[in-house]
Protein backbone atom coordinates (compact mmCIF):
# COMPACT_ATOMS: atom_id res chain seq x y z
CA UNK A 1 -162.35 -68.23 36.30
CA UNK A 2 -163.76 -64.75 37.35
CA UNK A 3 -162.91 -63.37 33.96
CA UNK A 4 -165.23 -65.87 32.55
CA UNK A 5 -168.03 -65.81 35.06
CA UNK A 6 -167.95 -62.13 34.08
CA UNK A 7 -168.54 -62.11 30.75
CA UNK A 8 -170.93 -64.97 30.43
CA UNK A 9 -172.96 -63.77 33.18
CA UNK A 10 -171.96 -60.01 33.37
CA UNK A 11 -171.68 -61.24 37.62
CA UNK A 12 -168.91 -60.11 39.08
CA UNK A 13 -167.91 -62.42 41.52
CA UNK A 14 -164.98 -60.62 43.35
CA UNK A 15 -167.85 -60.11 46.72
CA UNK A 16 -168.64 -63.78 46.47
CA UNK A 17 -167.65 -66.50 48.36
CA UNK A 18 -167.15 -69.62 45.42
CA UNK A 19 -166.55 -73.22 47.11
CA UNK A 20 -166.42 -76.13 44.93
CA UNK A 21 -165.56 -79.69 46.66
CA UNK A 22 -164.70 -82.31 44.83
CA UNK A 23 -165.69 -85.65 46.44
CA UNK A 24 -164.06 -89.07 45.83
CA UNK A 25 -161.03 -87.94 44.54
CA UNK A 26 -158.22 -89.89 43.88
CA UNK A 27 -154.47 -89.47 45.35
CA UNK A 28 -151.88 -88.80 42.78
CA UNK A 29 -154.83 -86.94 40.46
CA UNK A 30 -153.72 -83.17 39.65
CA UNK A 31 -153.94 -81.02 36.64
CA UNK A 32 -156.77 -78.60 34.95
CA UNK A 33 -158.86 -80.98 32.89
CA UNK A 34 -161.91 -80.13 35.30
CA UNK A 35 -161.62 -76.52 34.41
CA UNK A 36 -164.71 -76.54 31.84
CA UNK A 37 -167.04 -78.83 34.43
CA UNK A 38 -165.98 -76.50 37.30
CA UNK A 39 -167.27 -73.05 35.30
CA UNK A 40 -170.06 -75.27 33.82
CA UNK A 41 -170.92 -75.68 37.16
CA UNK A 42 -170.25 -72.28 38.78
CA UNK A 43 -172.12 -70.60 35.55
CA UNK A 44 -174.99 -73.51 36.07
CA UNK A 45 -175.42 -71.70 40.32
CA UNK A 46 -175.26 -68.25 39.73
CA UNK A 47 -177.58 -68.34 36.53
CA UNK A 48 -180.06 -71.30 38.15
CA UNK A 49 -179.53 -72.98 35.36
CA UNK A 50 -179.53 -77.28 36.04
CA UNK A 51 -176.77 -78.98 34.17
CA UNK A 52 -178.04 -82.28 32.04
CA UNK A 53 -176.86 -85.56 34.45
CA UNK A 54 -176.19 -87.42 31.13
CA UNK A 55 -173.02 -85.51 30.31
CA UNK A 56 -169.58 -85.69 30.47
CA UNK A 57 -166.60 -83.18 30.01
CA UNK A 58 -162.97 -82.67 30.27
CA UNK A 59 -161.24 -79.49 29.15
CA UNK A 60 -158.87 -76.86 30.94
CA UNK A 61 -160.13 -73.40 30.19
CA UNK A 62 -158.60 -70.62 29.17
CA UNK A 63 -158.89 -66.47 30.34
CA UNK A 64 -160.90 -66.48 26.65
CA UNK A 65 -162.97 -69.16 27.34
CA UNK A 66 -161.14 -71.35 24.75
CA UNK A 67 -161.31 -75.43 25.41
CA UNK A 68 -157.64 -76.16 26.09
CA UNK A 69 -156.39 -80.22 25.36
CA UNK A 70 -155.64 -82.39 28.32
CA UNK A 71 -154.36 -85.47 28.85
CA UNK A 72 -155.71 -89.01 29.40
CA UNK A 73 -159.07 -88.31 27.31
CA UNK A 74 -159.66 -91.95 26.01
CA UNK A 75 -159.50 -93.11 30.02
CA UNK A 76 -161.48 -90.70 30.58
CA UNK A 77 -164.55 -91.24 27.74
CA UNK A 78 -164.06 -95.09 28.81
CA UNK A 79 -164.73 -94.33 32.05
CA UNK A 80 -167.36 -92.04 31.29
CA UNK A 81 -169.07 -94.97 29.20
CA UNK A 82 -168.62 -97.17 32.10
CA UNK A 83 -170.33 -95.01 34.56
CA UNK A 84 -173.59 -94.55 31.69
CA UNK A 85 -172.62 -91.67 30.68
CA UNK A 86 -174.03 -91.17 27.09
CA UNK A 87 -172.06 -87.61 25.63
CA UNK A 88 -168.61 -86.81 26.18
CA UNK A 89 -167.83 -83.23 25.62
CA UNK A 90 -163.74 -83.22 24.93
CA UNK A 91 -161.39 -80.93 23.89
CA UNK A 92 -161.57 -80.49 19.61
CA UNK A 93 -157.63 -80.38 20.29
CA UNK A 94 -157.80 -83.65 21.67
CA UNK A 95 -159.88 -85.73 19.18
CA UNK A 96 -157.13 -87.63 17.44
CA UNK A 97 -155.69 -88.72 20.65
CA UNK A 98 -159.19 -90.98 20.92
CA UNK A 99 -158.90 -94.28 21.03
CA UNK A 100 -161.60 -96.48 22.56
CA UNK A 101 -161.94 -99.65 22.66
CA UNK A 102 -164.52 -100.74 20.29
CA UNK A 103 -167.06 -102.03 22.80
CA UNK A 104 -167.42 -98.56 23.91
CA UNK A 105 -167.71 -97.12 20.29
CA UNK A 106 -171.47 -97.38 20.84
CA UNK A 107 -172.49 -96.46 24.11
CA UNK A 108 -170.95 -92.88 24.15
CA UNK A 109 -171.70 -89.74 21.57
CA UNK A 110 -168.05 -87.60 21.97
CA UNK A 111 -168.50 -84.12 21.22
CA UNK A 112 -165.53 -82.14 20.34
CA UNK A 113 -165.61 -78.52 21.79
CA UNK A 114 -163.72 -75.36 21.21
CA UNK A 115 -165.14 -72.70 23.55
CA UNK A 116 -167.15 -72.80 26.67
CA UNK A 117 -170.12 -71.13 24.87
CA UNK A 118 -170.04 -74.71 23.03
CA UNK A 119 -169.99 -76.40 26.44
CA UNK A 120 -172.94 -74.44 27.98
CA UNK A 121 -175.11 -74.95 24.94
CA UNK A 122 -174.36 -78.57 25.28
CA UNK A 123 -174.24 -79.04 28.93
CA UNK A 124 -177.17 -77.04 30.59
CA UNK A 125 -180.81 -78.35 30.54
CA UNK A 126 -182.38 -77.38 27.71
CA UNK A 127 -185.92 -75.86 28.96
CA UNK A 128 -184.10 -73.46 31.43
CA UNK A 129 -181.37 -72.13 29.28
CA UNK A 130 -182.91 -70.59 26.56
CA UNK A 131 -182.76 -66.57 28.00
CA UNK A 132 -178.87 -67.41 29.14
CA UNK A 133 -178.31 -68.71 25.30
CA UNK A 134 -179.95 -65.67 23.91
CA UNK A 135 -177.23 -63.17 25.56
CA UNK A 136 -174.58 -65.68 24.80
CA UNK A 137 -175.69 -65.16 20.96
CA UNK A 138 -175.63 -61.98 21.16
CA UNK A 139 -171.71 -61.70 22.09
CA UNK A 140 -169.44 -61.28 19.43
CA UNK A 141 -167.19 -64.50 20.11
CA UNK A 142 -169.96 -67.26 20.06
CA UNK A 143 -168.42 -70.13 17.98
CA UNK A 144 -169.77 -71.76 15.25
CA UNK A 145 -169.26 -75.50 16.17
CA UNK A 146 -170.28 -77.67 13.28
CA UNK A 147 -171.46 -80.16 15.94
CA UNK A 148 -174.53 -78.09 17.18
CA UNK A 149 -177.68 -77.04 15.36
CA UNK A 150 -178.71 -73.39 15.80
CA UNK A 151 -180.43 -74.13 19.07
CA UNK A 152 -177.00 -75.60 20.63
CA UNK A 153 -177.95 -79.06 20.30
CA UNK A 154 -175.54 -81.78 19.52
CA UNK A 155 -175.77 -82.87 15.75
CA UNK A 156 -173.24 -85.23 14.99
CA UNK A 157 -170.40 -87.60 16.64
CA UNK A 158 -166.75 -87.42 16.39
């Protein structure tokens, strides 16, 4: 995670005390698929930068920053659905395991993702991000997701 932090913010976080808590867990839950909400949300402190409430994500994360596939992603968007959630940012790696039930076909937008810049153009509010997007265009390795317009908005569904 601090290898990302680094480059996205150019923070280095080795003097900084990180906690993340993760309320209302439940037993028997383990694995990485919170790695992209948990630097979303990291990124989202150090930079001041609020994160849209209307979103959804699962994704592990890798040194790169590349959106890694996890499991259980249609229990996931369902639930997501469920809970009002409108945009489902998933792993592009995972879209053919998708398979929702039709009722929910229309009351969530999934967004397929292959890097975290994709995720932070999606995920943080999009009045305070601007300067943040402007050095993330300026690296080398932003991706060119056919799924966001040239301001980082979401153009199409999966």
């Amino acid at each position: 995670m601090s290898a990302i932090l680094k480059k996205f913010t150019g923070k280095d976080i080795k003097n900084m005390d990180v906690h993340i808590q993760f309320i209302g867990t439940y037993g028997g839950v383990e694995g990485d698929s919170a790695s992209i909400s948990v630097a979303t949300a990291v990124i989202s402190a150090i930079e001041s930068i609020p994160v849209r409430q209307d979103i959804g994500m699962t994704g592990s994360l890798s040194v790169r920053g590349d959106v890694l596939p996890v499991g259980g992603v249609t229990f996931k968007i369902e639930a997501a659905a469920k809970a009002g959630i409108k945009t489902v940012l998933i792993p592009r790696a995972n879209i053919d395991d998708v398979l929702i039930e039709e009722r929910y076909k229309s009351l969530v937008t999934i967004i397929p993702v292959d890097y975290i810049e994709d995720v932070l153009k999606i995920a943080l509010v999009p009045e305070n991000r601007e300067g943040f997007l402007s050095k993330l265009r300026k690296m080398a390795s932003t991706s060119s997701s056919p799924f966001l317009d040239s301001t980082g908005i979401p153009t199409s569904t999966a």
